[in-house]
Protein backbone atom coordinates (compact mmCIF):
# COMPACT_ATOMS: atom_id res chain seq x y z
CA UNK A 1 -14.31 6.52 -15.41
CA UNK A 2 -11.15 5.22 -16.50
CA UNK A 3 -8.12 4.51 -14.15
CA UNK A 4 -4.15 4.15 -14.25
CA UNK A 5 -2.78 1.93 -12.09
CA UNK A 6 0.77 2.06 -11.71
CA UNK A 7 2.37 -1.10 -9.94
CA UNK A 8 -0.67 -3.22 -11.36
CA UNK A 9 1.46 -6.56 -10.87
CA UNK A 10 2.18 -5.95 -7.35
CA UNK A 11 0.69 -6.98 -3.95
CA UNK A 12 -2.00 -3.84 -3.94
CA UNK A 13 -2.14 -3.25 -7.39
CA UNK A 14 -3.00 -6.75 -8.83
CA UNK A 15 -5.75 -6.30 -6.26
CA UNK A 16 -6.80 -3.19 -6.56
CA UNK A 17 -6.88 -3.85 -10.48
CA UNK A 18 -9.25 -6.29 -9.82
CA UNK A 19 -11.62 -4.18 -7.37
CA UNK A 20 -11.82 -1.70 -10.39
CA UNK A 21 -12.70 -4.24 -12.94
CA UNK A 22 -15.42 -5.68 -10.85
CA UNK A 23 -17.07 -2.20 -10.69
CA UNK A 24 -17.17 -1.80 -14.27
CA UNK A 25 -14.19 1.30 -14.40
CA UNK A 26 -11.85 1.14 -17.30
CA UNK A 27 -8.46 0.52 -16.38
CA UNK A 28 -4.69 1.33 -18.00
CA UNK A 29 -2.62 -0.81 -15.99
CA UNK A 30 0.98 -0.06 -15.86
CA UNK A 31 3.69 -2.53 -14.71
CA UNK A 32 7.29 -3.08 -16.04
CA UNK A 33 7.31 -6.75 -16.71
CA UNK A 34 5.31 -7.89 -19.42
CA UNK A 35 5.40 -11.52 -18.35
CA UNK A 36 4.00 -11.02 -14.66
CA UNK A 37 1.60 -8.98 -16.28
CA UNK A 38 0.18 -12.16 -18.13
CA UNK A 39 -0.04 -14.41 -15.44
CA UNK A 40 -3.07 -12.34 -13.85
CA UNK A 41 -6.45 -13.23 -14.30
CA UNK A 42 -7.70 -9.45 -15.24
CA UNK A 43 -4.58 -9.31 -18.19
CA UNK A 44 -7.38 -9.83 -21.20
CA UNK A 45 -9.54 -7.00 -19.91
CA UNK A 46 -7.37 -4.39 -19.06
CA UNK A 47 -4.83 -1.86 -21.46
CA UNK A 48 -1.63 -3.14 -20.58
CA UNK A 49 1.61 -0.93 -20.50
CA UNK A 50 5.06 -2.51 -20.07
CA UNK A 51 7.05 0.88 -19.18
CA UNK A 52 8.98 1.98 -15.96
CA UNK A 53 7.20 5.20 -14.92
CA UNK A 54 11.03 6.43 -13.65
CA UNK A 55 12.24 6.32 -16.90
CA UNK A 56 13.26 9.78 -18.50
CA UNK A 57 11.88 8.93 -21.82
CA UNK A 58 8.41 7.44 -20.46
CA UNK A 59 6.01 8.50 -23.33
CA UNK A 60 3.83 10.55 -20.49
CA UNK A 61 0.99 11.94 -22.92
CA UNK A 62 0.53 8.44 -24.40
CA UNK A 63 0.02 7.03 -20.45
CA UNK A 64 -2.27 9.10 -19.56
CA UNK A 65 -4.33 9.83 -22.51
CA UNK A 66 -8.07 9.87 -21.40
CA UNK A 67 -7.41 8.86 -18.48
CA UNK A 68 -9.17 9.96 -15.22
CA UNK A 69 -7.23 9.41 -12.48
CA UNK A 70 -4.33 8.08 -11.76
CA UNK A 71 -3.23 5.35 -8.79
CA UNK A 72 -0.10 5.48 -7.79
CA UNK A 73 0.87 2.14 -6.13
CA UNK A 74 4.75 1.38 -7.58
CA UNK A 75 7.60 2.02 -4.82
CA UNK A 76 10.35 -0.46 -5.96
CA UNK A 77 13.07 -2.02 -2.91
CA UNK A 78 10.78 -2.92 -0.29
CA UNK A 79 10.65 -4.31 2.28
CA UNK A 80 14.22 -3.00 3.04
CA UNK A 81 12.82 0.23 5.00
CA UNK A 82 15.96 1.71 6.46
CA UNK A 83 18.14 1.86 2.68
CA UNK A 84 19.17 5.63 1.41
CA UNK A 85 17.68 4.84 -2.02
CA UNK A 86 13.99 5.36 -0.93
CA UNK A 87 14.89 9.17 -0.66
CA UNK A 88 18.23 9.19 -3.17
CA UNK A 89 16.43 7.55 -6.15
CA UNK A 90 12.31 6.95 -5.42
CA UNK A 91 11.57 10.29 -4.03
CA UNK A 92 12.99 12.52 -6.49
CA UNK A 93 11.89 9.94 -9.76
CA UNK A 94 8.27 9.42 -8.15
CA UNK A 95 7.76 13.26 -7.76
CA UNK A 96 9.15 14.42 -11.54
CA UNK A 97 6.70 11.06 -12.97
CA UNK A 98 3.93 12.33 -10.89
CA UNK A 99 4.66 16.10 -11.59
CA UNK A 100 4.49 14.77 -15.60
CA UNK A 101 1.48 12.96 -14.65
CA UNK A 102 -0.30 16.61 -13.47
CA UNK A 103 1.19 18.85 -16.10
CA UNK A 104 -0.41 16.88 -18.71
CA UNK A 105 -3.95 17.01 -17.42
CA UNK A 106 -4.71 14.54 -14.58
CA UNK A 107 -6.46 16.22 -12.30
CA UNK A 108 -7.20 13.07 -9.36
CA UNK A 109 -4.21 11.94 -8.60
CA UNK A 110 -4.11 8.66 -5.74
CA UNK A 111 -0.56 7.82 -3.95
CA UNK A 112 -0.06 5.16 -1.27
CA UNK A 113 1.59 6.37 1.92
CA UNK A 114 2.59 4.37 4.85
CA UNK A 115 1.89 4.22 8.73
CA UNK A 116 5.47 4.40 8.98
CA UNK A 117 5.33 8.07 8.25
CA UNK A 118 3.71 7.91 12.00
CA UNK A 119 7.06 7.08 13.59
CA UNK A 120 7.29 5.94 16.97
CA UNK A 121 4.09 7.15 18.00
CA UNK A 122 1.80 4.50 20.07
CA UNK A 123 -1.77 4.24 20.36
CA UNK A 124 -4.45 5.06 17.86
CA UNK A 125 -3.29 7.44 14.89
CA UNK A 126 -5.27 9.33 13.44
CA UNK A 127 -4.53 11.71 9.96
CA UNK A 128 -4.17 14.82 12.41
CA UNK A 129 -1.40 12.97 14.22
CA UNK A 130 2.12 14.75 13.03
CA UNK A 131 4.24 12.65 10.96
CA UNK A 132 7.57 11.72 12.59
CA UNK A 133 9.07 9.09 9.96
CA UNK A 134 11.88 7.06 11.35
CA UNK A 135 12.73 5.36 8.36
CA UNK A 136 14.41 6.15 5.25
CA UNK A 137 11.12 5.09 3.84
CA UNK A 138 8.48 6.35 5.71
CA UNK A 139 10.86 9.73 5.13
CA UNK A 140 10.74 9.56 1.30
CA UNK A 141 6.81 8.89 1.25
CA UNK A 142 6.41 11.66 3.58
CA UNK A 143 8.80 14.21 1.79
CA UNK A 144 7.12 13.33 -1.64
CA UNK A 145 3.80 14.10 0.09
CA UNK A 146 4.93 17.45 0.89
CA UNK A 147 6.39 18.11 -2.25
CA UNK A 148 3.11 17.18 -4.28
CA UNK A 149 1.12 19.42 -1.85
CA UNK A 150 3.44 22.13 -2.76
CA UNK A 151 3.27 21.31 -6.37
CA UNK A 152 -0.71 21.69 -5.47
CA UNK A 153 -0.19 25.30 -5.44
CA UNK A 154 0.74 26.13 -8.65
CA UNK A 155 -0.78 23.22 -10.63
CA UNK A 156 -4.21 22.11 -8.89
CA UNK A 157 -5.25 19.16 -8.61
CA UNK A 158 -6.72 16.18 -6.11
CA UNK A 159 -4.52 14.28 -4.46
CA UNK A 160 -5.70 11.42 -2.13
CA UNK A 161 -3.09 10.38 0.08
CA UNK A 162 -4.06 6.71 0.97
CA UNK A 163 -1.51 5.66 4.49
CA UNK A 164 -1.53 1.63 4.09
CA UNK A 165 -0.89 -0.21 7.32
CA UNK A 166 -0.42 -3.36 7.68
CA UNK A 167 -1.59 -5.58 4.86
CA UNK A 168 -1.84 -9.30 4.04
CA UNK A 169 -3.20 -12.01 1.48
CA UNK A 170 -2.69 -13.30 -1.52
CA UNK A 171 0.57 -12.09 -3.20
CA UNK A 172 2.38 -10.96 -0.04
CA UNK A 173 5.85 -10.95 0.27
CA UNK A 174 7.25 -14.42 0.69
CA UNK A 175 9.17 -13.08 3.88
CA UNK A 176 6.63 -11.46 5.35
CA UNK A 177 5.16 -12.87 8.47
CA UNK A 178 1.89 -15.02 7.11
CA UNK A 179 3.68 -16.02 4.45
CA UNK A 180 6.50 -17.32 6.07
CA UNK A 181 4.46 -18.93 8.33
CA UNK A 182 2.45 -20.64 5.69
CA UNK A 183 5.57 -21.84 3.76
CA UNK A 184 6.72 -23.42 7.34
CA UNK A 185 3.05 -25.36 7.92
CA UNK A 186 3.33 -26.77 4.44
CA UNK A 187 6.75 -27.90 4.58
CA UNK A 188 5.23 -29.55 7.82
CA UNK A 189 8.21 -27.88 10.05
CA UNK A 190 7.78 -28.85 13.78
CA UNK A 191 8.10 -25.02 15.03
CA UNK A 192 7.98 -21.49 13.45
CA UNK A 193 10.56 -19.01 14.48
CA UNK A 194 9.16 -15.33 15.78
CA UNK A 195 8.89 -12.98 18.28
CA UNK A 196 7.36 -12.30 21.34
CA UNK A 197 4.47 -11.64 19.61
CA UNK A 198 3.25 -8.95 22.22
CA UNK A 199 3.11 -6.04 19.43
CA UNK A 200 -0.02 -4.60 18.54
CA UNK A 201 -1.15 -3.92 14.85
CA UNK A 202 -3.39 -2.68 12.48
CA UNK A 203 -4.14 -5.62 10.00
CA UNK A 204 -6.44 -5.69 7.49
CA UNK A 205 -6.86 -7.90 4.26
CA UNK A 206 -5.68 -7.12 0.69
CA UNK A 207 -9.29 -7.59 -0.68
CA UNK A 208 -10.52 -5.11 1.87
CA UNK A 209 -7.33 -2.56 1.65
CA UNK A 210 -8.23 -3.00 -2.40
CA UNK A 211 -11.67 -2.11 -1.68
CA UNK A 212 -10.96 0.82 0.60
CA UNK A 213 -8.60 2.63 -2.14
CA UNK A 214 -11.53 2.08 -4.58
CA UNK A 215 -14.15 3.81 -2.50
CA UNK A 216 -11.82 6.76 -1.96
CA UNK A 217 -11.24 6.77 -6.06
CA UNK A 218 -14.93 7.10 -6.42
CA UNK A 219 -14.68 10.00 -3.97
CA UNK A 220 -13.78 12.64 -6.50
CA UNK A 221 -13.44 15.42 -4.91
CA UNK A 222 -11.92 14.47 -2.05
CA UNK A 223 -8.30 15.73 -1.20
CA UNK A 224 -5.99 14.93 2.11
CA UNK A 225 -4.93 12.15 3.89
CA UNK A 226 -6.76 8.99 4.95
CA UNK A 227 -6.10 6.04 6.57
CA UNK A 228 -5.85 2.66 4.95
CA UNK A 229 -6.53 -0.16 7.97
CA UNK A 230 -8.82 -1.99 9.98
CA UNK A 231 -8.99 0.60 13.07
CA UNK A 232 -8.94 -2.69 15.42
CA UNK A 233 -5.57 -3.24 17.41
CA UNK A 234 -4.51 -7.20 16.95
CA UNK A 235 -1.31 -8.78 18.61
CA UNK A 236 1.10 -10.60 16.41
CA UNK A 237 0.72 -13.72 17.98
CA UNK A 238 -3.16 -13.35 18.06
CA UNK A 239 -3.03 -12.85 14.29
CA UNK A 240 -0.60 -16.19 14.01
CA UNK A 241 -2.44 -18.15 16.49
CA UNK A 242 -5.37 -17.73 14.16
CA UNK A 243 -3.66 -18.72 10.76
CA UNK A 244 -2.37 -21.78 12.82
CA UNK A 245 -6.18 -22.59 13.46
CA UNK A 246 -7.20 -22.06 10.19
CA UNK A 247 -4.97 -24.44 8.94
CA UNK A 248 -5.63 -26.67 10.96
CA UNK A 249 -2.06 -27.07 12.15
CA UNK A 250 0.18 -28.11 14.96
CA UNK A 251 2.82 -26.46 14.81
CA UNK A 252 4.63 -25.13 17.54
CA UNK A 253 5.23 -21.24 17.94
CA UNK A 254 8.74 -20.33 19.37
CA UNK A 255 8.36 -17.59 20.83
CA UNK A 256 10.70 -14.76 21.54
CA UNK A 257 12.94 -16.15 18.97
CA UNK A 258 13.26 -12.93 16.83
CA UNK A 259 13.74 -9.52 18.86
CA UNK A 260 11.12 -6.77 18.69
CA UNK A 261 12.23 -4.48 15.62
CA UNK A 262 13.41 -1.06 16.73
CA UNK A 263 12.04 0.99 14.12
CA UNK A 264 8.22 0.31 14.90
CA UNK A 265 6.40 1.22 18.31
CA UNK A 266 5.08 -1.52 20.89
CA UNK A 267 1.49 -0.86 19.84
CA UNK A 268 -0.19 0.99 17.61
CA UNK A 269 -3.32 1.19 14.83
CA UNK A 270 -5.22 3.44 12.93
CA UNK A 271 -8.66 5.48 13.27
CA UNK A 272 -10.91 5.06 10.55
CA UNK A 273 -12.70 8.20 11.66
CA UNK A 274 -12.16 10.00 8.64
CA UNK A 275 -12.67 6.91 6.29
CA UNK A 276 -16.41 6.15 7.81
CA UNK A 277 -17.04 9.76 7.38
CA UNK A 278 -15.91 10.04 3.73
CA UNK A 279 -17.73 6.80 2.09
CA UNK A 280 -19.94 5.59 4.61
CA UNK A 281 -18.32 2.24 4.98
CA UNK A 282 -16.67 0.22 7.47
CA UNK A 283 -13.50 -2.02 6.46
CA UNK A 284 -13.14 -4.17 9.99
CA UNK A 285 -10.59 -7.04 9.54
């Protein structure tokens, strides 16, 4: 089996590049910058592509040649959820790339969603939960979902729709929480600034998220949506509290110094019904 990984540099895909490697599938690992691209530890055993898969002159039939499926990870501008460009400029470039992608003969096809297409909705979600995006992103990854289950129709083909949650580890985004939180222990601040911390998420490691999307790869046949996540509600400051421990810290948490954001619910996490059922594994946090 051979795989294209688009996005290989970032967060997911330097880690799901890695997951493939370790199970002995070929990989073509696409990423725009050449020099990120040599700073990871798989660069020597992978076929490297520096090209922007928007571009109107990407060389599609050279991408894809002999390749069997294709991983979709890139999805530039986050974490800025609410900007007009996610469904102005990603939506309409990722759908012709991935349209390209079909007409030339891929026939497994991989795309990561998001639990923000969920909305507002609390509680456990599961993939038979209606999709109610309240961001301009979640609204983009939904609507290209749609529109690649409409392009199913005429040109067939498997497409695994993998929703991440909430992810963390090694190459996170410096502002996201653990990160941040990490940067403030090590520049031995006295407090870290958050909120409440009362929210309930779905959190579940890069390694094991990388893991997850490989076990659905191997699933060949399979076609729909699926869940990327721990299915195990955790509060924010649960999940802090224990980074604090593990570092053996002291700071001091401050509390209720950020408000709650308005475009996620108060509590809510994923079933991993469908995921047990389709490879037989659990993925707890």
């Amino acid at each position: 089996m051979k795989v294209l990984v688009t996005g290989a540099t970032g967060f997911v895909g330097r880690h799901l590049v890695a997951a493939l490697l370790a199970e002995g599938i070929a990989v073509r690992a696409v990423a725009r910058r050449l020099e990120l691209a040599r700073e990871m530890p798989w660069f020597d055993q992978v076929e490297f592509m520096a090209v922007d898969v928007h571009a109107a002159a990407l060389p599609i039939d050279a991408l894809v040649e002999g390749v069997d499926a294709v991983a979709h990870l890139a999805w530039p501008g986050l974490p800025n959820y609410q900007a007009l460009f996610h469904f102005e400029r990603n939506l309409p470039a990722d759908y012709a790339f991935l349209k390209r992608v079909v007409e030339a003969g891929v026939r497994q096809v991989l795309v990561t969603g998001t639990c923000f297409e969920y909305g507002m909705q609390n509680g456990q979600l599961s993939e038979h939960c209606p999709a109610q995006p309240n961001t301009a992103y979640g609204l983009a990854k939904h609507t290209l979902r749609l529109f690649l289950e409409r392009l199913q129709g005429e040109q067939p083909f498997t497409l695994q729709w993998a929703r991440l949650f909430y992810l963390h580890g090694p190459g996170q985004a410096p502002n996201s929480l653990l990160a941040g939180l990490d940067r403030a222990i090590d520049a031995n601040d006295e407090q870290f600034n958050m909120s409440a911390g009362e929210q309930l998420r779905d959190y579940l490691s890069i390694e094991e998220a990388a893991g997850l999307l490989l076990s659905v790869l191997k699933q060949r046949t399979f076609s729909g949506v699926i869940n990327c996540c721990s299915g195990k509600p955790v509060s924010v400051r649960t999940l802090v509290e224990q980074r604090v421990r593990q570092r053996h810290s002291a700071i001091t948490l401050n509390l209720g110094y950020y408000p709650y954001s308005h475009h996620e619910p108060m509590a809510f996490w994923g079933s991993t019904e469908r995921l047990r059922d389709l490879t037989g594994e659990r993925h707890d946090a």
